[in-house]
N, C-alpha and C. Protein backbone atom coordinates (compact mmCIF):
# COMPACT_ATOMS: atom_id res chain seq x y z
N UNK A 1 0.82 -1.14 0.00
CA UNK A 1 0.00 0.00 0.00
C UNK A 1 0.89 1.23 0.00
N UNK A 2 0.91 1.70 -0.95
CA UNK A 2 1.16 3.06 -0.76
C UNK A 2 0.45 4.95 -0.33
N UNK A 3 1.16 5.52 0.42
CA UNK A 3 0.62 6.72 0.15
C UNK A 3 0.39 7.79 -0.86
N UNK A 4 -0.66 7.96 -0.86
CA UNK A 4 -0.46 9.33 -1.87
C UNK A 4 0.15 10.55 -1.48
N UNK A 5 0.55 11.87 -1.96
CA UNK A 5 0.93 12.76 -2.18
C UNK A 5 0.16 13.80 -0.57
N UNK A 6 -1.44 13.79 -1.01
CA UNK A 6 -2.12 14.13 -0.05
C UNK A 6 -2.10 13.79 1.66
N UNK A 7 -2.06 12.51 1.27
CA UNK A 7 -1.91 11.40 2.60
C UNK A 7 -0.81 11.83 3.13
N UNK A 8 0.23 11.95 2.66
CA UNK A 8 1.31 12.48 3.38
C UNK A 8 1.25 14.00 4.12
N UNK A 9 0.67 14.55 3.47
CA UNK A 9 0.66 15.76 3.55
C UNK A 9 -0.66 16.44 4.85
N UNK A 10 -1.18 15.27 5.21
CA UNK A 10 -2.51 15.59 5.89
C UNK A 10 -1.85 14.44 7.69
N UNK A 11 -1.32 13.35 7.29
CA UNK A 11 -0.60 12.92 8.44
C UNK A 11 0.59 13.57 9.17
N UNK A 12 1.20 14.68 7.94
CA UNK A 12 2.23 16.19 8.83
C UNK A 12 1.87 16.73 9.45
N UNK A 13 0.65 17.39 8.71
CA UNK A 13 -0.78 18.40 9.67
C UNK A 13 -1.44 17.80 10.80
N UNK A 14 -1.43 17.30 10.61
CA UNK A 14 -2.33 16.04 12.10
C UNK A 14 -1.30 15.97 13.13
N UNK A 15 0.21 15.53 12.57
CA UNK A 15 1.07 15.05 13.75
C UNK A 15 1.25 16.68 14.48
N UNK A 16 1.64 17.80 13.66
CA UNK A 16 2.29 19.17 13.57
C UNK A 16 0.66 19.91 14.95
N UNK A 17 -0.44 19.48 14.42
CA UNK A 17 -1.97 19.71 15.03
C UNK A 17 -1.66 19.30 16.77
N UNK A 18 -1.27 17.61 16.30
CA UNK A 18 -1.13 16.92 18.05
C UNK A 18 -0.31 17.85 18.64
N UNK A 19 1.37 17.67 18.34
CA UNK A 19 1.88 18.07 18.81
C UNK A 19 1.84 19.77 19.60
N UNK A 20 1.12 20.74 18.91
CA UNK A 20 0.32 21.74 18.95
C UNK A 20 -0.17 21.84 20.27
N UNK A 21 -1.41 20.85 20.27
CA UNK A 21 -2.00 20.38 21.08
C UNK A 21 -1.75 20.74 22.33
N UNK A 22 -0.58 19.50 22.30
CA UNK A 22 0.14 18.85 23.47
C UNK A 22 0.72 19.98 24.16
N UNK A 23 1.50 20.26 23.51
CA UNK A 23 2.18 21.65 24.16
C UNK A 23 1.87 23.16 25.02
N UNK A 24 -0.10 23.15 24.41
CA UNK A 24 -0.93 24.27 24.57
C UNK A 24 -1.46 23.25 26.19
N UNK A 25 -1.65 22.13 26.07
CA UNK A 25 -2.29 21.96 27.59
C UNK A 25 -1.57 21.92 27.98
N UNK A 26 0.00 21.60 28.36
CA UNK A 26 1.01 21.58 28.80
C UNK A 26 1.05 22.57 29.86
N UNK A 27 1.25 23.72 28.68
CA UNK A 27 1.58 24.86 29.62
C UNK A 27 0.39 26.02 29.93
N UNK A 28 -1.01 25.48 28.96
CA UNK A 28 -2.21 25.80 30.04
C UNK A 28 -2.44 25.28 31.42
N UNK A 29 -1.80 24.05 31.90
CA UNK A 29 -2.65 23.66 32.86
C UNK A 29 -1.50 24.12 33.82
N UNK A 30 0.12 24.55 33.66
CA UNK A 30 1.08 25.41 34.68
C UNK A 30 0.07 26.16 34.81
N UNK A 31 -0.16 27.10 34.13
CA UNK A 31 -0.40 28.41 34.46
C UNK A 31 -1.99 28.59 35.45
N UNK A 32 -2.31 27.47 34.86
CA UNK A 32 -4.06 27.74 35.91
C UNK A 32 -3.87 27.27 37.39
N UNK A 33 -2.80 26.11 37.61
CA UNK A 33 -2.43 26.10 39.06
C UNK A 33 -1.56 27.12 39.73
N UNK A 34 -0.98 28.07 38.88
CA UNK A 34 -0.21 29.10 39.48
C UNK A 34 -1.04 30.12 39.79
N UNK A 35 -2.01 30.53 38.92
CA UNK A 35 -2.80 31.72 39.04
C UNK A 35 -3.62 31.94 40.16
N UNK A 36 -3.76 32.78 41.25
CA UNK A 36 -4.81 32.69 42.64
C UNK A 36 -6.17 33.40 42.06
N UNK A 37 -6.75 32.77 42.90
CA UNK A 37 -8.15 32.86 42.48
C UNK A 37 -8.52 33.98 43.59
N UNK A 38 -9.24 34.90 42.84
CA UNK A 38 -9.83 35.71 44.34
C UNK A 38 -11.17 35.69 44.15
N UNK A 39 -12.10 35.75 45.65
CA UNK A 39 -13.33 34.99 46.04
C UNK A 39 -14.39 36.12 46.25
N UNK A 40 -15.09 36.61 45.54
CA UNK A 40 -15.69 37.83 45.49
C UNK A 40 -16.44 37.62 47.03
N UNK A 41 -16.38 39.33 47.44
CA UNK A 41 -16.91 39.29 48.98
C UNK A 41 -18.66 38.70 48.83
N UNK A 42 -18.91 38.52 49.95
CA UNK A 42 -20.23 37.95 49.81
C UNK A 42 -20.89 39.07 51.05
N UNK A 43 -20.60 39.53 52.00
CA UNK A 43 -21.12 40.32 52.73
C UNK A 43 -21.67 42.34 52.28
N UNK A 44 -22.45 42.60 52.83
CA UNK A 44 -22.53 43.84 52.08
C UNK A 44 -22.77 44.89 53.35
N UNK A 45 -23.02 46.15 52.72
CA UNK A 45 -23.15 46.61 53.91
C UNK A 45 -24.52 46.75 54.56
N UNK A 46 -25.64 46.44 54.00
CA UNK A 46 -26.92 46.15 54.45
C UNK A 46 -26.67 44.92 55.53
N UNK A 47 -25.82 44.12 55.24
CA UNK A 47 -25.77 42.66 56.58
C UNK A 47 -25.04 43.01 57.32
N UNK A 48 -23.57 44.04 57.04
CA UNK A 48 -23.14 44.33 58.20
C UNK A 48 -23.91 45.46 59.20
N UNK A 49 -24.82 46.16 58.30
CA UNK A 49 -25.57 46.86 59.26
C UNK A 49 -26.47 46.31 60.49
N UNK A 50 -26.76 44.88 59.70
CA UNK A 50 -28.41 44.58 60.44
C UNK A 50 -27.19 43.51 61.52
N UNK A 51 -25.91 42.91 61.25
CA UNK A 51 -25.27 42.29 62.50
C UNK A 51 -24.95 42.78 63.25
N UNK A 52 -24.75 44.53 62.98
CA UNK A 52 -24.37 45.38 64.00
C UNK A 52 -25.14 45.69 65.00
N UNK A 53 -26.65 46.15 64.48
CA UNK A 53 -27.33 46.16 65.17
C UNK A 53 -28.39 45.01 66.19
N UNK A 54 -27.81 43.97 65.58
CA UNK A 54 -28.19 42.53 66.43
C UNK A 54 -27.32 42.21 67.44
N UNK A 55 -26.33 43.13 67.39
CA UNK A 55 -25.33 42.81 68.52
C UNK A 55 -25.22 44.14 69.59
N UNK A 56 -25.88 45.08 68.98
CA UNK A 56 -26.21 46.31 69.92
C UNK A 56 -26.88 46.07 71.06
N UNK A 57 -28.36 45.27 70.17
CA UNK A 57 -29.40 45.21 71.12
C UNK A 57 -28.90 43.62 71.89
N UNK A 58 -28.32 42.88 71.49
CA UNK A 58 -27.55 42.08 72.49
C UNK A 58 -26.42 43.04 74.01
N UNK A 59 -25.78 43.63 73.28
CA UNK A 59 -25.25 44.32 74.81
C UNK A 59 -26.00 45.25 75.29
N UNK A 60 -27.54 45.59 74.91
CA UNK A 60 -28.30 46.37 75.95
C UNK A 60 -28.80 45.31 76.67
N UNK A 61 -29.03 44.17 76.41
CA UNK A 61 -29.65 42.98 77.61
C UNK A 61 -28.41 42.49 78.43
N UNK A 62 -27.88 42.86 78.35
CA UNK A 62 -26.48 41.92 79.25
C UNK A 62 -26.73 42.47 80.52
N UNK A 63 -26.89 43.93 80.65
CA UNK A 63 -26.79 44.43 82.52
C UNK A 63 -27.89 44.03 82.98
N UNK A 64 -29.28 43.09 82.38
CA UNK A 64 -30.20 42.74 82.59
C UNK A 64 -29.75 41.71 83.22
N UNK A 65 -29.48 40.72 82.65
CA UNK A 65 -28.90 39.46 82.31
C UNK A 65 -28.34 39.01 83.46
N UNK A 66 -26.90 40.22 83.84
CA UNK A 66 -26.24 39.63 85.06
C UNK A 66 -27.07 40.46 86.44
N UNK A 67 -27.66 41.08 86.15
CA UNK A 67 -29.15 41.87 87.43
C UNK A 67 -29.44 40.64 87.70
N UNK A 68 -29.76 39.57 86.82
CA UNK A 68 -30.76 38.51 87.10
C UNK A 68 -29.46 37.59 87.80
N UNK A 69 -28.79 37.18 87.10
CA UNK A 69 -27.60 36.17 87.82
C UNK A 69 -27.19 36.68 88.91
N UNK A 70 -27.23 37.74 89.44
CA UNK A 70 -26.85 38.07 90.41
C UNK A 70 -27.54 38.29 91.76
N UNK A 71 -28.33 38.15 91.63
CA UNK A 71 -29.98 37.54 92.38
C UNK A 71 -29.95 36.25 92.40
N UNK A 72 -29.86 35.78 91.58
CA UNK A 72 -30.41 34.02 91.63
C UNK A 72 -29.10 33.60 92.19
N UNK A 73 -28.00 33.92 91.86
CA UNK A 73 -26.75 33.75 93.00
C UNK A 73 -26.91 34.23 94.26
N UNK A 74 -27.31 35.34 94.71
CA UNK A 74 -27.17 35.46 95.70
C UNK A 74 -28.51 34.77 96.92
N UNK A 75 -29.60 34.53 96.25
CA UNK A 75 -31.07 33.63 96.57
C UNK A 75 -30.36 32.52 97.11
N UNK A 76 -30.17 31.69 95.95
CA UNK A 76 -29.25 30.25 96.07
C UNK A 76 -28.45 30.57 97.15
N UNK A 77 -27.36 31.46 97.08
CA UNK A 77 -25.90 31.29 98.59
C UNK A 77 -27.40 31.28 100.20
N UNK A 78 -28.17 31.94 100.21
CA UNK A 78 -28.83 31.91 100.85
C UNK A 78 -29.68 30.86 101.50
N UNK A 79 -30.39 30.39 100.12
CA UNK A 79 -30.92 29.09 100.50
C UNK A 79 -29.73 27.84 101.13
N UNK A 80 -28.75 27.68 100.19
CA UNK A 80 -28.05 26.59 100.77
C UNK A 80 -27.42 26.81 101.87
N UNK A 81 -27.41 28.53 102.40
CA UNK A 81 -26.27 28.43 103.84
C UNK A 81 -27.63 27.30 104.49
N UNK A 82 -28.43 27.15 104.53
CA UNK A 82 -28.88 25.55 105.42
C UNK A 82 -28.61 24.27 105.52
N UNK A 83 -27.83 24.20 104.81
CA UNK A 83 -27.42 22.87 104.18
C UNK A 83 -26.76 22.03 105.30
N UNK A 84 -26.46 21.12 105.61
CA UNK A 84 -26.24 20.49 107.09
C UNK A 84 -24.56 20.38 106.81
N UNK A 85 -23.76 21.34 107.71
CA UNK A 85 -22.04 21.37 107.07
C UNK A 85 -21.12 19.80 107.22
N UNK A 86 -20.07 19.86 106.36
CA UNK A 86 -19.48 18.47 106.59
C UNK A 86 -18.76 18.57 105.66
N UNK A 87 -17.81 17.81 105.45
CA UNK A 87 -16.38 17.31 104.43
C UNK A 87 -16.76 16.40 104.16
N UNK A 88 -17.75 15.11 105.09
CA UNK A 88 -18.12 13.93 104.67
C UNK A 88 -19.14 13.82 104.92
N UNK A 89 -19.94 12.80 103.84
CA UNK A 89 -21.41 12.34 104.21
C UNK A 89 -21.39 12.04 105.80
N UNK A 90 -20.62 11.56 106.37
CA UNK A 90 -20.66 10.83 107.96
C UNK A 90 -20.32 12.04 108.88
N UNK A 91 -19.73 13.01 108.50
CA UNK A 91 -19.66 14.11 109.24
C UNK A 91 -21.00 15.27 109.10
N UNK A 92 -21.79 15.03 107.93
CA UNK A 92 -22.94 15.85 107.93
C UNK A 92 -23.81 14.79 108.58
N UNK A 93 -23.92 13.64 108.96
CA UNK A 93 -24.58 12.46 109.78
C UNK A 93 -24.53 13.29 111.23
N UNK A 94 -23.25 12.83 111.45
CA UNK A 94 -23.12 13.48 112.95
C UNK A 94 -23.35 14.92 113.39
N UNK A 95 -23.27 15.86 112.18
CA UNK A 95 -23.87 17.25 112.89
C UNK A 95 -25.25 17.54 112.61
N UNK A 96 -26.01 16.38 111.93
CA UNK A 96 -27.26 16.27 112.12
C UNK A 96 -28.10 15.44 113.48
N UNK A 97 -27.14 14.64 114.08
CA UNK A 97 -27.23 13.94 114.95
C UNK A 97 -26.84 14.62 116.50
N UNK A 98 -25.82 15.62 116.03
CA UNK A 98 -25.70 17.11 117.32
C UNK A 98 -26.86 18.31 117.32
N UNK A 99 -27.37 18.33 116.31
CA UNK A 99 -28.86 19.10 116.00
C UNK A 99 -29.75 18.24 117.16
N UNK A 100 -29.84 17.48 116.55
CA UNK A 100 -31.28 16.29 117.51
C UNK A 100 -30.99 16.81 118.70
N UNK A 101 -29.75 15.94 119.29
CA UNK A 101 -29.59 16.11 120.38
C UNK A 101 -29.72 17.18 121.10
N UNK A 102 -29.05 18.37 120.92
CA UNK A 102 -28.89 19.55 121.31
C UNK A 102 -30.77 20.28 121.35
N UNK A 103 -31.37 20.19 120.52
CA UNK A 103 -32.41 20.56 120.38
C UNK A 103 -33.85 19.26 121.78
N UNK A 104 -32.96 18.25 121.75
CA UNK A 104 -33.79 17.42 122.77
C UNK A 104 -33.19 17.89 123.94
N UNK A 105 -32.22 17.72 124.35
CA UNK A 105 -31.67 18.74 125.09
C UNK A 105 -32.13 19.92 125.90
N UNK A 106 -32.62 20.67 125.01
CA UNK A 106 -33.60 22.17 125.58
C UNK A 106 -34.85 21.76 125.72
N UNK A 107 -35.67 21.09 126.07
CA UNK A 107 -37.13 20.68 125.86
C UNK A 107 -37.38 20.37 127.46
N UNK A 108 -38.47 20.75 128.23
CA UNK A 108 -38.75 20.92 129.63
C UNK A 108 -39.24 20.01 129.54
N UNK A 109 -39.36 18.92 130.14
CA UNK A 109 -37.92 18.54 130.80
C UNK A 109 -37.44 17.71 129.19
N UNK A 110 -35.94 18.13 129.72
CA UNK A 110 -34.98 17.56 128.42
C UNK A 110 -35.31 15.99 128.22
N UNK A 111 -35.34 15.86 126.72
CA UNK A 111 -35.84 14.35 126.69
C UNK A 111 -34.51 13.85 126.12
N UNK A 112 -34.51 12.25 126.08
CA UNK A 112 -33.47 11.60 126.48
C UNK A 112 -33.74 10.81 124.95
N UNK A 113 -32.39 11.05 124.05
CA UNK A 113 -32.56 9.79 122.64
C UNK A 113 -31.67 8.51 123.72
N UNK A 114 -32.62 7.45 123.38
CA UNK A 114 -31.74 5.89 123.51
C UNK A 114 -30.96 5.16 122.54
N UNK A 115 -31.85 5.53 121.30
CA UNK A 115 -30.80 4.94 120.50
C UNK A 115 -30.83 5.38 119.21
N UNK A 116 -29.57 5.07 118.68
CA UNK A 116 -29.42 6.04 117.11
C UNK A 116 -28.98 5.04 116.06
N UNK A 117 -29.55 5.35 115.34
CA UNK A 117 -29.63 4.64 113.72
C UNK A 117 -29.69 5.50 112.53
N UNK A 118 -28.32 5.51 112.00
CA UNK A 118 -27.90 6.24 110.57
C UNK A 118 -28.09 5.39 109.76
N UNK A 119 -28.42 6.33 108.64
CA UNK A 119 -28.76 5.76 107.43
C UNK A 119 -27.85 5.95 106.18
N UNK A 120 -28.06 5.31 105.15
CA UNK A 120 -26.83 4.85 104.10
C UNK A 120 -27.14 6.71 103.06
N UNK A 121 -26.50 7.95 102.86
CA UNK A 121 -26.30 9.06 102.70
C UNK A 121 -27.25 8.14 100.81
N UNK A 122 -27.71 9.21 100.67
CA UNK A 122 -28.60 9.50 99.17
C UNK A 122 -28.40 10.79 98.55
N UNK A 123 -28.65 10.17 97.06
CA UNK A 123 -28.99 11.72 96.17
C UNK A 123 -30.24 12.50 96.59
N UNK A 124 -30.30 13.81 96.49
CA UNK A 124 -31.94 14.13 96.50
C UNK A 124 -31.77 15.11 95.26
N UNK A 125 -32.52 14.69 93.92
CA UNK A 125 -32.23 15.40 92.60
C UNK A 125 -30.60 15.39 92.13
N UNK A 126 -30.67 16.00 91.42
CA UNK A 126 -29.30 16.41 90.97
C UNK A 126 -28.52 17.25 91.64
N UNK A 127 -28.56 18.41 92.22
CA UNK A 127 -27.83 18.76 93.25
C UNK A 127 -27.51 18.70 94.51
N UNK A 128 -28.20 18.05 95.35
CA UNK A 128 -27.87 17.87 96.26
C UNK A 128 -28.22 16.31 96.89
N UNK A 129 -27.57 16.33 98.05
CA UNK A 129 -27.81 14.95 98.77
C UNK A 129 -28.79 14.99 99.97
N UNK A 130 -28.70 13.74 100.67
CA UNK A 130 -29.98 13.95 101.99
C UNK A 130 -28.81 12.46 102.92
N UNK A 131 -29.21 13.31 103.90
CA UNK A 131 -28.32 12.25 104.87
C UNK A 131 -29.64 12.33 106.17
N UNK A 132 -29.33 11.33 106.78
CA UNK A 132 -30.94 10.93 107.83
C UNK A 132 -30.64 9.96 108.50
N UNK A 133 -30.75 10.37 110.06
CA UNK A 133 -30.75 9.95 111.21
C UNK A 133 -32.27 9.87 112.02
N UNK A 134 -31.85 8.32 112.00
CA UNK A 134 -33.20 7.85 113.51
C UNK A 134 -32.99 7.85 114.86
N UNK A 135 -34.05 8.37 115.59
CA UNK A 135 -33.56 8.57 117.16
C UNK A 135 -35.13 7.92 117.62
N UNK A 136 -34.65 6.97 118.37
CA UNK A 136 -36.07 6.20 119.51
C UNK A 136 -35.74 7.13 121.18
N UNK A 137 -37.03 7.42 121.55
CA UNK A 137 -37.14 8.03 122.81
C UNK A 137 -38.64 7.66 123.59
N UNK A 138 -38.43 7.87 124.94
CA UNK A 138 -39.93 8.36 125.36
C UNK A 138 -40.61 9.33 125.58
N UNK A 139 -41.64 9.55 125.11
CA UNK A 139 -41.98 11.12 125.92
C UNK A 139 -43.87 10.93 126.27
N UNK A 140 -43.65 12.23 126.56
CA UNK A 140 -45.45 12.70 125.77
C UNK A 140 -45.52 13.11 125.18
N UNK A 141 -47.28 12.61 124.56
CA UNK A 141 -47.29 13.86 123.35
C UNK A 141 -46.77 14.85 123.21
N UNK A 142 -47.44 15.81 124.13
CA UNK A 142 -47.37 17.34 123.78
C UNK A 142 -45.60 17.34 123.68
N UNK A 143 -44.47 16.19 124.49
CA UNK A 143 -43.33 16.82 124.23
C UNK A 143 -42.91 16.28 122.59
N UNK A 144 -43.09 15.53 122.25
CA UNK A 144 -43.03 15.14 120.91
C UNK A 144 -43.62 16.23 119.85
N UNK A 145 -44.25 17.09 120.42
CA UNK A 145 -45.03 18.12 118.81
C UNK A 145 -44.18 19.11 119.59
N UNK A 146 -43.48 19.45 120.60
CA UNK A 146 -42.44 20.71 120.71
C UNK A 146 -41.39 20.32 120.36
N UNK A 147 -40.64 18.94 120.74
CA UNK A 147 -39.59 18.38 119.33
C UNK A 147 -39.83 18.70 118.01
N UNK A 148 -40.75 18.27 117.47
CA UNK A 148 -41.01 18.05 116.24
C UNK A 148 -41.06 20.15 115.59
N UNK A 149 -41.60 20.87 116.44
CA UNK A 149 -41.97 22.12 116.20
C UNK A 149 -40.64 22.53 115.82
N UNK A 150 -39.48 22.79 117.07
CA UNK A 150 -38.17 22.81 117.28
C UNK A 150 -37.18 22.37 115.85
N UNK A 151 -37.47 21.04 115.91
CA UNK A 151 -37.22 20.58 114.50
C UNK A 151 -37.10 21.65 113.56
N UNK A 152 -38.55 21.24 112.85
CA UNK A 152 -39.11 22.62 111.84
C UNK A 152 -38.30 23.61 111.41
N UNK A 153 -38.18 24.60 112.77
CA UNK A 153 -37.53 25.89 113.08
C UNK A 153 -36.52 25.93 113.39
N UNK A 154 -35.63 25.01 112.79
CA UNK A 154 -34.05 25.26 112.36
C UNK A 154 -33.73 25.92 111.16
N UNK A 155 -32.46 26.41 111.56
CA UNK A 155 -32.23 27.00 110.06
C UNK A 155 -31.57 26.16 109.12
N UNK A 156 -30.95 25.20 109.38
CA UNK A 156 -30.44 23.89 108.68
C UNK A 156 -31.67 23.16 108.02
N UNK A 157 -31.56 23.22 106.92
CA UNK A 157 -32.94 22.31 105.73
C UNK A 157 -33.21 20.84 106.35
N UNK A 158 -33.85 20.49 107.20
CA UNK A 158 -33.96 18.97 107.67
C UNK A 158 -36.04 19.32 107.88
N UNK A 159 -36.29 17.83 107.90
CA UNK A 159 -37.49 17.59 108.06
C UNK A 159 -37.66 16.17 108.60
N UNK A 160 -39.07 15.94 108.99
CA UNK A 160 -39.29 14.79 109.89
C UNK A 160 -39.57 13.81 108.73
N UNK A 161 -38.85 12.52 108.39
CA UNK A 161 -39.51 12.02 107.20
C UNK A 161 -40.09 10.53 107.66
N UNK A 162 -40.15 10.67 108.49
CA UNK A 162 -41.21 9.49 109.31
C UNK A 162 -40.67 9.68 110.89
N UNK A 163 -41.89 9.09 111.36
CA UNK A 163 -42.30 8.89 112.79
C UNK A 163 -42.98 7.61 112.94
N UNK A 164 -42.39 6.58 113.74
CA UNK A 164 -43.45 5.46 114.42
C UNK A 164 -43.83 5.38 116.12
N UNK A 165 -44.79 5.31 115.94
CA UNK A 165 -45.27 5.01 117.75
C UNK A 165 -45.47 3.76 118.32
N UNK A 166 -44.57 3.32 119.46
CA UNK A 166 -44.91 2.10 120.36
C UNK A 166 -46.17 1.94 121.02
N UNK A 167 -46.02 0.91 121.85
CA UNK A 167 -47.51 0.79 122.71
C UNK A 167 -46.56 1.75 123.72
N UNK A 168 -47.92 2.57 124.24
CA UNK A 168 -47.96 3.53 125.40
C UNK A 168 -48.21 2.93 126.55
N UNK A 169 -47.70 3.83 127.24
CA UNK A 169 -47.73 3.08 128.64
C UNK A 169 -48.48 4.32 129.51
N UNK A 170 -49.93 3.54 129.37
CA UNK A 170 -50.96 4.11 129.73
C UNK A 170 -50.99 4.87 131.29
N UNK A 171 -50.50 4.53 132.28
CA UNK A 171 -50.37 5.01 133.71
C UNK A 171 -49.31 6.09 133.86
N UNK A 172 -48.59 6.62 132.88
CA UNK A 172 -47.19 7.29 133.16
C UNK A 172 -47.49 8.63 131.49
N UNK A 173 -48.72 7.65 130.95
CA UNK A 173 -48.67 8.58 129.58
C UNK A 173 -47.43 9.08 128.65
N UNK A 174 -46.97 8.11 128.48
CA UNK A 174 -45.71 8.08 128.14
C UNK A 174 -45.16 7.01 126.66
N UNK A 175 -45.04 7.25 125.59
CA UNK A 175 -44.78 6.54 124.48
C UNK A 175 -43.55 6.43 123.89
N UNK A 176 -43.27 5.11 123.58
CA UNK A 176 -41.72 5.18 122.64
C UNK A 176 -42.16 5.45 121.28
N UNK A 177 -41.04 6.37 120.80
CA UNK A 177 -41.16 6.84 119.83
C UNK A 177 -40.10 6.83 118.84
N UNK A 178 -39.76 6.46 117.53
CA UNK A 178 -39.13 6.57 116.52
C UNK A 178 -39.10 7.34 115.39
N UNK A 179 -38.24 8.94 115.53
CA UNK A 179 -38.41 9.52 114.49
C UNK A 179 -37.49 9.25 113.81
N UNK A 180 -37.51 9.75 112.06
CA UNK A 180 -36.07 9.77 111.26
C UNK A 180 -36.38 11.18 110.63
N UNK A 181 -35.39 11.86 111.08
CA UNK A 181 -35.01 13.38 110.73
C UNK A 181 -34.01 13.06 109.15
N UNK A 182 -34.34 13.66 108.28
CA UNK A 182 -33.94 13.86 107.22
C UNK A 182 -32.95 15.42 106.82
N UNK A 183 -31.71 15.60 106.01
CA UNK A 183 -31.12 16.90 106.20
C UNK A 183 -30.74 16.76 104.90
N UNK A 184 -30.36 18.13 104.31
CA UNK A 184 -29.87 18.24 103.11
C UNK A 184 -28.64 18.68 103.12
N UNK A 185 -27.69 18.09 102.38
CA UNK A 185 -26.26 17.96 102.27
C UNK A 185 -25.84 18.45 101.25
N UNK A 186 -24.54 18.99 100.25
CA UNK A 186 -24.00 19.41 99.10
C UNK A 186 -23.66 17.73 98.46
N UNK A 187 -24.38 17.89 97.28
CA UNK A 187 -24.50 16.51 96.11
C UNK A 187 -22.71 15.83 96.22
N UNK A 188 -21.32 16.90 96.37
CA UNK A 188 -20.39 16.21 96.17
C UNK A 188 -19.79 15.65 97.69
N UNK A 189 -21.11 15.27 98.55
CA UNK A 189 -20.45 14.55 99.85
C UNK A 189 -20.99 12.80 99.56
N UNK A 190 -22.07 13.23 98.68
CA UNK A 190 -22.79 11.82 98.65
C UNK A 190 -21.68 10.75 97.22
N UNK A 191 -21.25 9.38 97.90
CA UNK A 191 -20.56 8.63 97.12
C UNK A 191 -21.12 8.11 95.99
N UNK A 192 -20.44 8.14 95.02
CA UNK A 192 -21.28 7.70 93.15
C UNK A 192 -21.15 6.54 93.95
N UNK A 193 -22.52 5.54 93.59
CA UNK A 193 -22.52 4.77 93.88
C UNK A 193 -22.23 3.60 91.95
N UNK A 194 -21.81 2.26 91.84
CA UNK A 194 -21.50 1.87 91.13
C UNK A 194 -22.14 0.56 90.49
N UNK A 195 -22.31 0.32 89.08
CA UNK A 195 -23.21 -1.06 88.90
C UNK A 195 -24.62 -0.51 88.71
N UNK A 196 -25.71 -1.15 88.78
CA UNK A 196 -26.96 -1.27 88.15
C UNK A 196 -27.86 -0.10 88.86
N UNK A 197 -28.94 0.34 88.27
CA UNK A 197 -29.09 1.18 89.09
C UNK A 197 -30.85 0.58 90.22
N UNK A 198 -31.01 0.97 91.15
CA UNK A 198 -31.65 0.42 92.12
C UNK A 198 -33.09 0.72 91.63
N UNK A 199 -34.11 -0.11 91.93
CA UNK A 199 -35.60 0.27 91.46
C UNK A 199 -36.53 0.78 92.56
């Protein structure tokens, strides 16, 4: 097979075309990774106006803001100075257990705890804990509702969270009695307890 005249002349142009080509992407595609691109702004001044002013009326609420935090801080320091003091759940035990006493103590005539029974320290919510001591005694009524009044009217957060009554001893008017005084403690005295959780 031979070529013609043309044929030759059209496979020069073609190779002379490639080569062309080749050379034009070559050093098109240097130049488009060298060149930086710049990223037209997208903000204007209508948005910086309206962020300005969304952040104005943000720092006119702030002296509101901490008015309010600064109340509810100082409410709170208030409420919790009741809190029953301690380093340990067993040390807020026992100065709930010097409350009782001290408070049975002052009662005409002073009544007498026999015996004491602590209890295993609990969460109460998320912030805080509850620690609770039982005390068995005898009395009379009426001295049992001036305990119990006494109670009440501490400034330490505790409450009566049960009471049981013995048989009375009808000739002397006189009943054994089992209260459990309940107190509120700071949540980081009470131990994470670990494993499943209790129902």
């Amino acid at each position: 097979m031979t070529l013609q005249t043309r044929d030759k002349r059209a496979l020069i142009l073609l190779a002379i075309t490639a080569a062309l080509i080749l050379l034009y992407w070559i050093s098109g595609s240097s130049t488009v990774v060298s060149s930086p691109k710049v990223a037209a702004s997208l903000d204007t001044v209508d948005r910086a106006e309206r962020r300005l002013d969304l952040l104005r009326r943000q720092v006119s609420t702030l002296n509101g803001k901490e008015k309010v935090l600064k109340q509810a801080s100082t409410e709170l320091a208030q409420r919790e100075d009741g809190l029953i003091p301690g380093d340990t759940a067993e040390q807020a035990q026992a100065q709930l257990l010097e409350i009782l006493k001290r408070i049975a103590g002052a009662q005409n005539p002073p009544l007498e705890i026999r015996q004491v029974e602590l209890s295993q320290p609990q969460t109460y919510g998320d912030a805080y804990g509850m620690v609770s001591v039982a005390v068995n005694m005898d009395c009379h009524i009426e001295e049992l509702v001036n305990f119990l009044a006494e109670v009440a009217g501490q400034q330490e957060i505790m409450s009566t969270d049960e009471v049981r009554f013995g048989v009375s001893r009808p000739k002397e008017k006189i009943m054994p009695v089992r209260i459990t005084i309940a107190g509120l403690v700071a949540r980081r005295l009470i131990p994470v307890r670990k494993g499943l959780p209790q129902l």
